[in-house]
C-alpha atoms as a PDB file:
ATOM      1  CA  UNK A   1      13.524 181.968   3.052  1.00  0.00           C
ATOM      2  CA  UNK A   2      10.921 180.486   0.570  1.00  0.00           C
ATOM      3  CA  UNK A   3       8.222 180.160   3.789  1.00  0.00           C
ATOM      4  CA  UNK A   4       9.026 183.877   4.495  1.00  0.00           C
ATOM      5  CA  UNK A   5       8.937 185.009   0.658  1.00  0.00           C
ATOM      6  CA  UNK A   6       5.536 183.045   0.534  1.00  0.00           C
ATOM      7  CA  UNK A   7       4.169 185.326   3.452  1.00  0.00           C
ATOM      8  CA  UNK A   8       5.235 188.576   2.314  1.00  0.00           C
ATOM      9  CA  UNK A   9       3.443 187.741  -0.112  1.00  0.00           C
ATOM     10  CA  UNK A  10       0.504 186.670   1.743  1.00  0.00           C
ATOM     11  CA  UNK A  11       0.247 189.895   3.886  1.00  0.00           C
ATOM     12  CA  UNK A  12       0.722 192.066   1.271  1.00  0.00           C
ATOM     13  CA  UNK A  13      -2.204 191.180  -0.974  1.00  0.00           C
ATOM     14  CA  UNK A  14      -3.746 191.454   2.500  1.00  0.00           C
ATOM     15  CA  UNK A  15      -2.846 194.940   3.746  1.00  0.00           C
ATOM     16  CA  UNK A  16      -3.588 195.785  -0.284  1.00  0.00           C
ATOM     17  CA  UNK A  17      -7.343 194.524  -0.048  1.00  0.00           C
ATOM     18  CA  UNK A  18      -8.555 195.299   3.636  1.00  0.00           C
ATOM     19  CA  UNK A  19     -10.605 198.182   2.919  1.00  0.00           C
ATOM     20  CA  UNK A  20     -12.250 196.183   0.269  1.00  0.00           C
ATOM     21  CA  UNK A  21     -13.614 193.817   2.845  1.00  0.00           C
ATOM     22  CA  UNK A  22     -13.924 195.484   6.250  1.00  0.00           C
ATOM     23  CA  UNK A  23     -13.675 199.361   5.173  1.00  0.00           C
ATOM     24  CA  UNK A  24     -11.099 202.118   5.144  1.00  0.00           C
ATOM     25  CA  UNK A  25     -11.861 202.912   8.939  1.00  0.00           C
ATOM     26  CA  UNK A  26     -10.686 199.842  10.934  1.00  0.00           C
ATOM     27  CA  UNK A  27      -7.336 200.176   8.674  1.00  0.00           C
ATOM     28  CA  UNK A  28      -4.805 201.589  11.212  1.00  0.00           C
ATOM     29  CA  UNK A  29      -1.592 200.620  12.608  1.00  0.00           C
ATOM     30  CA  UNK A  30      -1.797 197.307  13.683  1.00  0.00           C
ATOM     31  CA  UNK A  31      -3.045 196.386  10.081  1.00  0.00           C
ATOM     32  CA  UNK A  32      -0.032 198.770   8.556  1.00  0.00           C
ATOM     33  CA  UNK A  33       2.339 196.847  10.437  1.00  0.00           C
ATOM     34  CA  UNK A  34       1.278 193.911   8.787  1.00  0.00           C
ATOM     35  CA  UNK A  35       3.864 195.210   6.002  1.00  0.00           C
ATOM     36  CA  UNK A  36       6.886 195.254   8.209  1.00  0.00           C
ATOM     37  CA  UNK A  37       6.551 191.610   9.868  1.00  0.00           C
ATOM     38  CA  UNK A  38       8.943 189.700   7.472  1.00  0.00           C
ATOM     39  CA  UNK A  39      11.225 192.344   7.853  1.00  0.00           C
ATOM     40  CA  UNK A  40      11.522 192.095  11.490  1.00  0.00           C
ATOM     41  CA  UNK A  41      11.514 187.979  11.360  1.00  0.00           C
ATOM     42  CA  UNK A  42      14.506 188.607   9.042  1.00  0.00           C
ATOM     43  CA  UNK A  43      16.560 191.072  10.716  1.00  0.00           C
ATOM     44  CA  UNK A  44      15.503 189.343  14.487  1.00  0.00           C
ATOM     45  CA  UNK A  45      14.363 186.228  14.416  1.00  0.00           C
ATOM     46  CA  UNK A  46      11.357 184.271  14.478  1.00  0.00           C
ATOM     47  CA  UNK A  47       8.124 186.395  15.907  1.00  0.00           C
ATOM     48  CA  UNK A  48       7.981 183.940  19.392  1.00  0.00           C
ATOM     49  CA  UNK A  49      11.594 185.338  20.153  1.00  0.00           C
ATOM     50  CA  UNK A  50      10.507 188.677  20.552  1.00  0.00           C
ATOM     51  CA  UNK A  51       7.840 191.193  21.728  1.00  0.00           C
ATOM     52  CA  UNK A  52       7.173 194.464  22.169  1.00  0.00           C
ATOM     53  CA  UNK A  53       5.407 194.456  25.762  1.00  0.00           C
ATOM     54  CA  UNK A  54       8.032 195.242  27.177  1.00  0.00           C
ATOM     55  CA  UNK A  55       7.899 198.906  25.390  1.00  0.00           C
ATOM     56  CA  UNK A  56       4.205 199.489  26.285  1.00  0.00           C
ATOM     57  CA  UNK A  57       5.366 198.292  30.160  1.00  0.00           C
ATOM     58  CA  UNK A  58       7.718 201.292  30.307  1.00  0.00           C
ATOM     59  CA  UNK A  59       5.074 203.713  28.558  1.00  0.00           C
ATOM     60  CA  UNK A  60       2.828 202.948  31.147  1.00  0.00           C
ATOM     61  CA  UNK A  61       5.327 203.565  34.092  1.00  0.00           C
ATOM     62  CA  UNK A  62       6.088 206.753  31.870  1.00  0.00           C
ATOM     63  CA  UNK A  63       2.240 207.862  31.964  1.00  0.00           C
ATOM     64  CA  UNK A  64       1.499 207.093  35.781  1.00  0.00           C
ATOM     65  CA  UNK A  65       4.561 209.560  36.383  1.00  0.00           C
ATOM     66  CA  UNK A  66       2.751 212.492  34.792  1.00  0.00           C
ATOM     67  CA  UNK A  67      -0.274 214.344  36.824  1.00  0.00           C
ATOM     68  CA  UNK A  68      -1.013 216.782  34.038  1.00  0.00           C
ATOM     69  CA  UNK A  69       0.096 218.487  31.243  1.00  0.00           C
ATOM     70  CA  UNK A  70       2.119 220.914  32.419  1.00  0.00           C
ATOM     71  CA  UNK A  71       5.903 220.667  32.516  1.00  0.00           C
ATOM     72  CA  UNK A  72       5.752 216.803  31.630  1.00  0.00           C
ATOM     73  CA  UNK A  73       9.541 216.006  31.478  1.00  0.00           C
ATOM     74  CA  UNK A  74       9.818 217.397  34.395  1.00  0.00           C
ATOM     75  CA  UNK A  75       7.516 215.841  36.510  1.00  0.00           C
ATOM     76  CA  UNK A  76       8.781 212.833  34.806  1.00  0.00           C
ATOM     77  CA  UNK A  77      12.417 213.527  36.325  1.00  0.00           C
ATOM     78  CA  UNK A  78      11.101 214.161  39.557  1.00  0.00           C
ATOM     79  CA  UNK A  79       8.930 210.455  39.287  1.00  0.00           C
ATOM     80  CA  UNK A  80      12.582 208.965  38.380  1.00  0.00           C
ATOM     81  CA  UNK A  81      14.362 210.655  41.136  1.00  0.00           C
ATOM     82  CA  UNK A  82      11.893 209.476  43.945  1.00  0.00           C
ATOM     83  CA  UNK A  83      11.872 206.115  42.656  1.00  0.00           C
ATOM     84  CA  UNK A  84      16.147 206.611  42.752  1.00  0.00           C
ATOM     85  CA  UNK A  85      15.851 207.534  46.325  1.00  0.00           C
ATOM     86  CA  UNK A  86      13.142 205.097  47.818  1.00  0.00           C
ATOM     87  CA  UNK A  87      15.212 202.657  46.297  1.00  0.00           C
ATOM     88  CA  UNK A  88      18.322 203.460  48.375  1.00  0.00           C
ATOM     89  CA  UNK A  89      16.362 204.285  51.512  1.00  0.00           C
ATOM     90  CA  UNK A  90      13.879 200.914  51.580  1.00  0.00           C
ATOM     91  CA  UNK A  91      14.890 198.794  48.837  1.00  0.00           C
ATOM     92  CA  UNK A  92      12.571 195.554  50.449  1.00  0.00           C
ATOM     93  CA  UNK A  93       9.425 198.050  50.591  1.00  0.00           C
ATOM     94  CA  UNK A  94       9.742 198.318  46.300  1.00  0.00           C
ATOM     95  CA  UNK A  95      10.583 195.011  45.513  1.00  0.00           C
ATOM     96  CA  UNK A  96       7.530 192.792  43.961  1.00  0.00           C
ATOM     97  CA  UNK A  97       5.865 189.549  44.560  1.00  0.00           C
ATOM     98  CA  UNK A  98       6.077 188.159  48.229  1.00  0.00           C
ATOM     99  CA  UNK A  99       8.226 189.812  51.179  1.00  0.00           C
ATOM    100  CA  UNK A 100      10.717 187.544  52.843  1.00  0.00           C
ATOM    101  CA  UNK A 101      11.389 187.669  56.429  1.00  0.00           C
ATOM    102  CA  UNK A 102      14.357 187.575  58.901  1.00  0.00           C
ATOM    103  CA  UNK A 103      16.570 189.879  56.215  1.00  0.00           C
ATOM    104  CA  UNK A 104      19.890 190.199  57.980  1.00  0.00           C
ATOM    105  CA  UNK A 105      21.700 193.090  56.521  1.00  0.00           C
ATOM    106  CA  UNK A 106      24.950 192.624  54.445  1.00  0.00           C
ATOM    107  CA  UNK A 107      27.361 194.581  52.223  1.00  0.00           C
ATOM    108  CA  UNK A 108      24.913 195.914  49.408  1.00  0.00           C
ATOM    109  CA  UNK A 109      22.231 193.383  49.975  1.00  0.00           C
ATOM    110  CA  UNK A 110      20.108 191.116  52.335  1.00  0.00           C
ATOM    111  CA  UNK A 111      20.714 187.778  53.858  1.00  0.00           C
ATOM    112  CA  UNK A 112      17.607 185.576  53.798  1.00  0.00           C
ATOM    113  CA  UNK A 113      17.119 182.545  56.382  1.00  0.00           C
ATOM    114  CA  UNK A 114      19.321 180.842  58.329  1.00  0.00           C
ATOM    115  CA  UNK A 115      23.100 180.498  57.023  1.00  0.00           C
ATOM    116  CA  UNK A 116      25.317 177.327  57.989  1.00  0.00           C
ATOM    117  CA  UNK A 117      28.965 176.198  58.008  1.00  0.00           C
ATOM    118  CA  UNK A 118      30.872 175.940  54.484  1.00  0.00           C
ATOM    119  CA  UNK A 119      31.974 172.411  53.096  1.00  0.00           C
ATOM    120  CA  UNK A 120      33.221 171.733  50.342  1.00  0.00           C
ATOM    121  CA  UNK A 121      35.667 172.900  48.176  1.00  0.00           C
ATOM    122  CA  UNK A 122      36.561 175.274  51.154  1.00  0.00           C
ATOM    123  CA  UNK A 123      40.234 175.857  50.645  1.00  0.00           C
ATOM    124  CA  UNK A 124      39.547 176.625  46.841  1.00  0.00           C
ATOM    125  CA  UNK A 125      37.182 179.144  48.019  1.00  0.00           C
ATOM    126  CA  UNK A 126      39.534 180.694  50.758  1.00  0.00           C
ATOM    127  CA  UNK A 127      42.268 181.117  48.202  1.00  0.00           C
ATOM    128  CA  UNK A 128      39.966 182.578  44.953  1.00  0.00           C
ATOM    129  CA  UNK A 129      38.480 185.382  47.000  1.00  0.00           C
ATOM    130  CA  UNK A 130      41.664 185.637  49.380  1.00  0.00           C
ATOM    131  CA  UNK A 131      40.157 186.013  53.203  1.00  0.00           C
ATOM    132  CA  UNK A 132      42.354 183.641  54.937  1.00  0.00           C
ATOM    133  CA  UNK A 133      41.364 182.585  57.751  1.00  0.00           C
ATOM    134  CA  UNK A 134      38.256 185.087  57.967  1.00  0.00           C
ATOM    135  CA  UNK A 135      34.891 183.392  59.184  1.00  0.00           C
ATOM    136  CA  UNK A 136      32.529 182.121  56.159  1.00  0.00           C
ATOM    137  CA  UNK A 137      29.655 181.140  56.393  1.00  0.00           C
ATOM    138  CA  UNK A 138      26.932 179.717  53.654  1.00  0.00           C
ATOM    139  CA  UNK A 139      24.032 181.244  53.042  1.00  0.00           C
ATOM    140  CA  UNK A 140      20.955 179.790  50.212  1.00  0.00           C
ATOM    141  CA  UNK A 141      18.807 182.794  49.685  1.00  0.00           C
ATOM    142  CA  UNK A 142      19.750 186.463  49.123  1.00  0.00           C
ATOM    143  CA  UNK A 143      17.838 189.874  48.339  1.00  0.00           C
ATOM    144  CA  UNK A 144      19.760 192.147  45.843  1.00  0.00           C
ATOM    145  CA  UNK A 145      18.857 194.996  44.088  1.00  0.00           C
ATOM    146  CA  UNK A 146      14.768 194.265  44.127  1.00  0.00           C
ATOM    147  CA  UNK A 147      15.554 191.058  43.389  1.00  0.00           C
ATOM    148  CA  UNK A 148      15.046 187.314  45.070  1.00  0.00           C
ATOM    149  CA  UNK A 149      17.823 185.734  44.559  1.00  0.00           C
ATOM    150  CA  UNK A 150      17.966 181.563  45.135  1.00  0.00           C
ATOM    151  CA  UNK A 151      21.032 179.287  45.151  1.00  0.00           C
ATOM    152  CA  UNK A 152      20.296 175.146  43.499  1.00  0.00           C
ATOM    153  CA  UNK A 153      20.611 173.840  46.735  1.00  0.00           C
ATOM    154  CA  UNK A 154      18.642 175.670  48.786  1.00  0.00           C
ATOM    155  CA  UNK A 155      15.796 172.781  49.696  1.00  0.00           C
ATOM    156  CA  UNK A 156      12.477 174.360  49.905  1.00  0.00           C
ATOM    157  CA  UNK A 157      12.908 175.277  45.918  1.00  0.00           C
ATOM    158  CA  UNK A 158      11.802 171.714  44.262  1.00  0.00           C
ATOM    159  CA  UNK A 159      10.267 173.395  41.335  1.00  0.00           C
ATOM    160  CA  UNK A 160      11.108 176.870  40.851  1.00  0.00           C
ATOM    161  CA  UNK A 161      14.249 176.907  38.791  1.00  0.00           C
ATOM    162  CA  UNK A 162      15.589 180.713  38.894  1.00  0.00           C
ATOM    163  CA  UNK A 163      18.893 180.218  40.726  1.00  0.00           C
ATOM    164  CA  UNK A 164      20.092 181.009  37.019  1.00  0.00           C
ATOM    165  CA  UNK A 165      22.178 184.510  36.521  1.00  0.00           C
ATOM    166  CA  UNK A 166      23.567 186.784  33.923  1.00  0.00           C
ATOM    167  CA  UNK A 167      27.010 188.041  34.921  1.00  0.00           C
ATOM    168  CA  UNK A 168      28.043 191.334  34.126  1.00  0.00           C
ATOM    169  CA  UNK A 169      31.197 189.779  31.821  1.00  0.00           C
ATOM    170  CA  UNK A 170      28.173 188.224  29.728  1.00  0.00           C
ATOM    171  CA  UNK A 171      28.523 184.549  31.228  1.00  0.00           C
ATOM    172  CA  UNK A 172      26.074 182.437  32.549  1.00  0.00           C
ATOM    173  CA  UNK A 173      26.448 180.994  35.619  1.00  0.00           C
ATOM    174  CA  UNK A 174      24.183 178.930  38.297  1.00  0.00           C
ATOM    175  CA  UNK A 175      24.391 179.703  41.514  1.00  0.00           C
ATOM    176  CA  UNK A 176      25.147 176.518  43.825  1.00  0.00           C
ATOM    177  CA  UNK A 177      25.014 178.771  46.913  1.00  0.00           C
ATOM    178  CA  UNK A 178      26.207 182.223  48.946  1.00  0.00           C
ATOM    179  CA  UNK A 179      29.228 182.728  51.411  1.00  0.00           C
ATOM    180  CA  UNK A 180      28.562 185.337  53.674  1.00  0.00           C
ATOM    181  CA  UNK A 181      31.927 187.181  55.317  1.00  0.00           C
ATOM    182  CA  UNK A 182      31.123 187.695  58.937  1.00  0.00           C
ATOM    183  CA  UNK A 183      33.486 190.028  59.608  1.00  0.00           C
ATOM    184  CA  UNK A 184      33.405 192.445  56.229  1.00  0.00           C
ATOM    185  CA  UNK A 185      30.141 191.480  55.570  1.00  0.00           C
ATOM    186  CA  UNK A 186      30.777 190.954  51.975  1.00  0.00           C
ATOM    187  CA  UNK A 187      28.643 188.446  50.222  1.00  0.00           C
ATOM    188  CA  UNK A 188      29.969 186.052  47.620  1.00  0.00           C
ATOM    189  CA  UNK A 189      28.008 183.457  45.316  1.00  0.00           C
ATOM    190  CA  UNK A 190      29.391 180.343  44.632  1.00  0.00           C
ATOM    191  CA  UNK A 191      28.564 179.306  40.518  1.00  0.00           C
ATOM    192  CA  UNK A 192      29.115 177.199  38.304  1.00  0.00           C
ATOM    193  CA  UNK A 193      29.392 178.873  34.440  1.00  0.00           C
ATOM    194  CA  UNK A 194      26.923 176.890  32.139  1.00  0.00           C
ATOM    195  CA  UNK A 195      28.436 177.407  28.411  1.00  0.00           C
ATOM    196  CA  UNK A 196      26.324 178.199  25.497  1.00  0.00           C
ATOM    197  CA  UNK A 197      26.292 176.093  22.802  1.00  0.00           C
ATOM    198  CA  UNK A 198      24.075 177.003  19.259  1.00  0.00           C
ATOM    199  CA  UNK A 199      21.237 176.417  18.334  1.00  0.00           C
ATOM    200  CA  UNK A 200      18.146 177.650  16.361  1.00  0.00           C
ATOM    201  CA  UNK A 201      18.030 181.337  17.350  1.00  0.00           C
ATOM    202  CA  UNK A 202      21.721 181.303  17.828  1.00  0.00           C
ATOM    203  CA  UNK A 203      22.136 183.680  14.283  1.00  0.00           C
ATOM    204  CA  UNK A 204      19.479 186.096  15.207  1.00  0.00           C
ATOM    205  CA  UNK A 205      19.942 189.135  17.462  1.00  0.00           C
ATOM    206  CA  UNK A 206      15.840 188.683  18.454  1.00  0.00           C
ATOM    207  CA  UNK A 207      17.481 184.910  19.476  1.00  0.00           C
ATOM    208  CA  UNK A 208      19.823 186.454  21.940  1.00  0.00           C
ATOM    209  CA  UNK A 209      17.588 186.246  25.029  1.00  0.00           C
ATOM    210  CA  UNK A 210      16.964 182.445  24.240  1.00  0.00           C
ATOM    211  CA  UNK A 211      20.476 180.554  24.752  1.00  0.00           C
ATOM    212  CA  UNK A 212      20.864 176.528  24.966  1.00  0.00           C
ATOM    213  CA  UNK A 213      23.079 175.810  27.365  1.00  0.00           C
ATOM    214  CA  UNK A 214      25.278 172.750  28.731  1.00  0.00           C
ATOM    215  CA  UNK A 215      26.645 171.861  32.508  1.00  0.00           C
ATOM    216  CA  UNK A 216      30.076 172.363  33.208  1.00  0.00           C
ATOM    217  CA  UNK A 217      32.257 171.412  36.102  1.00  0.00           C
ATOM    218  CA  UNK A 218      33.605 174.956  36.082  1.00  0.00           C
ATOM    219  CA  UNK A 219      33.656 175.879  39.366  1.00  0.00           C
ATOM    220  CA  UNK A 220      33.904 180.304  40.152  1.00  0.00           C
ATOM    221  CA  UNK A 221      33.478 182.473  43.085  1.00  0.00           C
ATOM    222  CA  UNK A 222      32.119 186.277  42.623  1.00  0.00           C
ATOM    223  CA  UNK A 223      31.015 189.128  44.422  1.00  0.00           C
ATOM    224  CA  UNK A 224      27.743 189.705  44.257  1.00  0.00           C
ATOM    225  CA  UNK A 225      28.057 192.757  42.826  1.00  0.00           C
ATOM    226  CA  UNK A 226      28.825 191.010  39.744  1.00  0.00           C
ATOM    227  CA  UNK A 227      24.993 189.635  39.110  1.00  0.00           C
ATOM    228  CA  UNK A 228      23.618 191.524  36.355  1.00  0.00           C
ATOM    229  CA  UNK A 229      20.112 190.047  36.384  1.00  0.00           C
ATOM    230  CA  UNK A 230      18.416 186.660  37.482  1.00  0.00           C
ATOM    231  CA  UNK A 231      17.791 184.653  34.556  1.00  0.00           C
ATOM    232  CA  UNK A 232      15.011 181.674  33.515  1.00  0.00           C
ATOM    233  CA  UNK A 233      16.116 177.837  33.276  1.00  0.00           C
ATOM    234  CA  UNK A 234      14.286 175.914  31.331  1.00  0.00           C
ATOM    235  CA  UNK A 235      15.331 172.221  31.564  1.00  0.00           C
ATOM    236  CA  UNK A 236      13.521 169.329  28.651  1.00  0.00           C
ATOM    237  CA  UNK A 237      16.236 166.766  29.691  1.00  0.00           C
ATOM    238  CA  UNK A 238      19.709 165.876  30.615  1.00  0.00           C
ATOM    239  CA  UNK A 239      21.639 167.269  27.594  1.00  0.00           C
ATOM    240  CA  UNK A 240      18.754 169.881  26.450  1.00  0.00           C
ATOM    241  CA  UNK A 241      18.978 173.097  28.823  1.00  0.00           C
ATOM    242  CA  UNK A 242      17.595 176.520  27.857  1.00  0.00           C
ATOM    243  CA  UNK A 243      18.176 179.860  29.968  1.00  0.00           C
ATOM    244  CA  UNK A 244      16.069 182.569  29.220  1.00  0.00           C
ATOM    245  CA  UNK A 245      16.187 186.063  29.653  1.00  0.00           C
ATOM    246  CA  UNK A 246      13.136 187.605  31.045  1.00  0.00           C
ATOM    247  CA  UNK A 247      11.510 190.146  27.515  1.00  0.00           C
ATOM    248  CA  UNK A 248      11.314 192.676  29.620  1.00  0.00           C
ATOM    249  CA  UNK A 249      14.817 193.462  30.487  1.00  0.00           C
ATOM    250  CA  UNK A 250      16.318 191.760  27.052  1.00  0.00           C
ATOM    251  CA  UNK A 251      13.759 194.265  24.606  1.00  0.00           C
ATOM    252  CA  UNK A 252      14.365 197.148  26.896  1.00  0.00           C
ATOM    253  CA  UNK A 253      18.605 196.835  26.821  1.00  0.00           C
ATOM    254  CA  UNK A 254      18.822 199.239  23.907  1.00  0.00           C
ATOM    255  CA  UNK A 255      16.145 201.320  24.917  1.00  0.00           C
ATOM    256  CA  UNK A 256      16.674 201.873  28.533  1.00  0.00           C
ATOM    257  CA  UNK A 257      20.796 202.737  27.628  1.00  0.00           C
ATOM    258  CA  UNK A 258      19.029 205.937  25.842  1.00  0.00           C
ATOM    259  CA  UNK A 259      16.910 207.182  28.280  1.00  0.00           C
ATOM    260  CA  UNK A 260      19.652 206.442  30.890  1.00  0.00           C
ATOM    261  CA  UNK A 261      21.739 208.927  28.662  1.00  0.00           C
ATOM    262  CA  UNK A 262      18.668 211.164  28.970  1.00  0.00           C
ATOM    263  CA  UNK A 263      18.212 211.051  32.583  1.00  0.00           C
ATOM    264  CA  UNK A 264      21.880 210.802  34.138  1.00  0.00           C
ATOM    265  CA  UNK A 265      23.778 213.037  31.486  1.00  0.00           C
ATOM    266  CA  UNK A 266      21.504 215.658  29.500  1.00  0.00           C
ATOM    267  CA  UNK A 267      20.533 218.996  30.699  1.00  0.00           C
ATOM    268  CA  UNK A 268      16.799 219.580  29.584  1.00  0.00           C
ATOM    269  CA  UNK A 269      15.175 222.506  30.013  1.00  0.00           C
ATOM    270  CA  UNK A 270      11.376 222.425  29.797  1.00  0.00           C
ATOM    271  CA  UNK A 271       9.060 225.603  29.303  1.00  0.00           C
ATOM    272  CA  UNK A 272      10.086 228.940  31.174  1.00  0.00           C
ATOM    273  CA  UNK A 273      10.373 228.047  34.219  1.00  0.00           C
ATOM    274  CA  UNK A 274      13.560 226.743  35.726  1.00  0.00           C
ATOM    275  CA  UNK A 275      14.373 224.665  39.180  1.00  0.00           C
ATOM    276  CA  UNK A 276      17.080 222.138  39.862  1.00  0.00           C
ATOM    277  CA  UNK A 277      16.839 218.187  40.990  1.00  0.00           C
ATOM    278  CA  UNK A 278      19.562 215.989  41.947  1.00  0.00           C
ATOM    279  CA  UNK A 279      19.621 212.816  40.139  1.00  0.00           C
ATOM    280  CA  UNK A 280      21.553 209.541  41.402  1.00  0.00           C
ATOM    281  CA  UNK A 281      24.701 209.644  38.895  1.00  0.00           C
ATOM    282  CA  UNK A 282      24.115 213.479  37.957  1.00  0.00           C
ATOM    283  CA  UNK A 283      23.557 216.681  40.368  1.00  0.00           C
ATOM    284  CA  UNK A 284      22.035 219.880  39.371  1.00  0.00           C
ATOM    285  CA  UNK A 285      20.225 218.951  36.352  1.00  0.00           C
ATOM    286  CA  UNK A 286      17.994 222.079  35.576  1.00  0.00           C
ATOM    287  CA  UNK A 287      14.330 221.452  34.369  1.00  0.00           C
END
């Protein structure tokens, strides 16, 4: 608290003299948010913990949605409902970075590669997702919901370490690999839940993105449905393990659950002109 007391002070005898040295005209907002800094390291954490790309990401997405100036929210509707549909219709032709090949379809996502026969720990598995005797087979790699999804023993991944997840329920689990249920084609991941233990950024709601983490020999098996989002892993040694969740999503929780209220819920009407678009979630909203 001293450190951050001592540059308050710092900043503000800055923001006070700036026009003295460089002018009134260079003073604008980046310099006037010079004044709120300590504030936000108090309230969130320390300034590496945070950022605020992920904001000016989803402005630009925002911007290349609108063609002009008339009816804006409502070409911006329209922009969200294509991008709803596409998604449903080709989900592998929006997803980013490199394309995998030989996708075999499953129940709500993709199967990547070639699947094998399930070892250990099968009659645990059998009884925690209840399929009896049902055909299982393992698979390493999956594609769900845009994302690339990899499992820790899947061989060809020596130094990419994002078989890391978020689980809806909040825990964090790594993925050892995927069971694939010939017959239903339901697709289960096999994880093991990492639990958090403190540290640093622990007491700071900016820190909650950034969580140390220890192995456990807790051993779970979920439907793939319940993967929130893919998470980083960041491993320094043995017994010091960080996950990390990527800015974009963590910055944009708050943010996006407000313009999700916006687009699924809210009837807008824009200007005096009036059509209807179907929404995923909400039909007939009238623009």
């Amino acid at each position: 608290m001293e450190e951050l007391g001592h540059a308050e002070g710092l900043l503000s005898m800055f923001y006070k003299t700036f026009a003295e040295y460089y002018g009134a005209g260079p003073g604008g907002l980046n310099v006037h948010n010079t004044c709120h800094l300590v504030h936000c390291v108090m309230l969130v954490g320390p300034m590496w913990a945070w950022s605020c790309f992920a904001f000016e990401d989803a402005n630009s997405l925002i911007l290349h949605a609108v063609h002009g100036t008339g009816n804006v929210m409502r070409q911006i509707l329209w922009y969200k409902n294509a991008v709803v549909r596409l998604a449903a219709i080709c989900p592998r032709q929006l997803s980013r970075g490199k394309q995998w090949r030989s996708l075999k379809e499953a129940k709500g996502c993709y199967v990547a590669g070639a699947v094998g026969e399930v070892g250990e720990c099968e009659e645990f598995i059998r009884t925690k997702i209840g399929v009896g005797d049902l055909p299982l087979q393992k698979a390493y790699r999956i594609f769900f919901q845009g994302e690339q999804l990899y499992s820790k023993q899947y061989g060809r991944m020596q130094k990419r370490v994002c078989f890391v997840v978020l689980i809806h329920d909040a825990r964090i689990c790594a993925i050892e690999y995927f069971l694939l249920n010939r017959v239903n084609q339901e697709v289960y991941a096999v994880v093991k839940v990492e639990e958090v233990v403190p540290c640093i950024l622990s007491n700071y709601v900016g820190g909650n993105h950034l969580n140390s983490v220890r192995e456990t020999n807790d051993v779970d098996v979920l439907p793939i449905q319940s993967i929130a989002e893919k998470l980083l892993l960041v491993s320094i040694k043995d017994d010091l393990m960080f996950v990390i969740q990527f800015l974009n999503n963590y910055c944009c929780r708050y943010w996006c659950e407000i313009v999700n209220e916006i687009w699924w819920k809210v009837y807008l009407t824009v200007g005096s002109e009036s059509s209807v678009c179907t929404v995923q979630g909400v039909s007939n909203i009238k623009v």
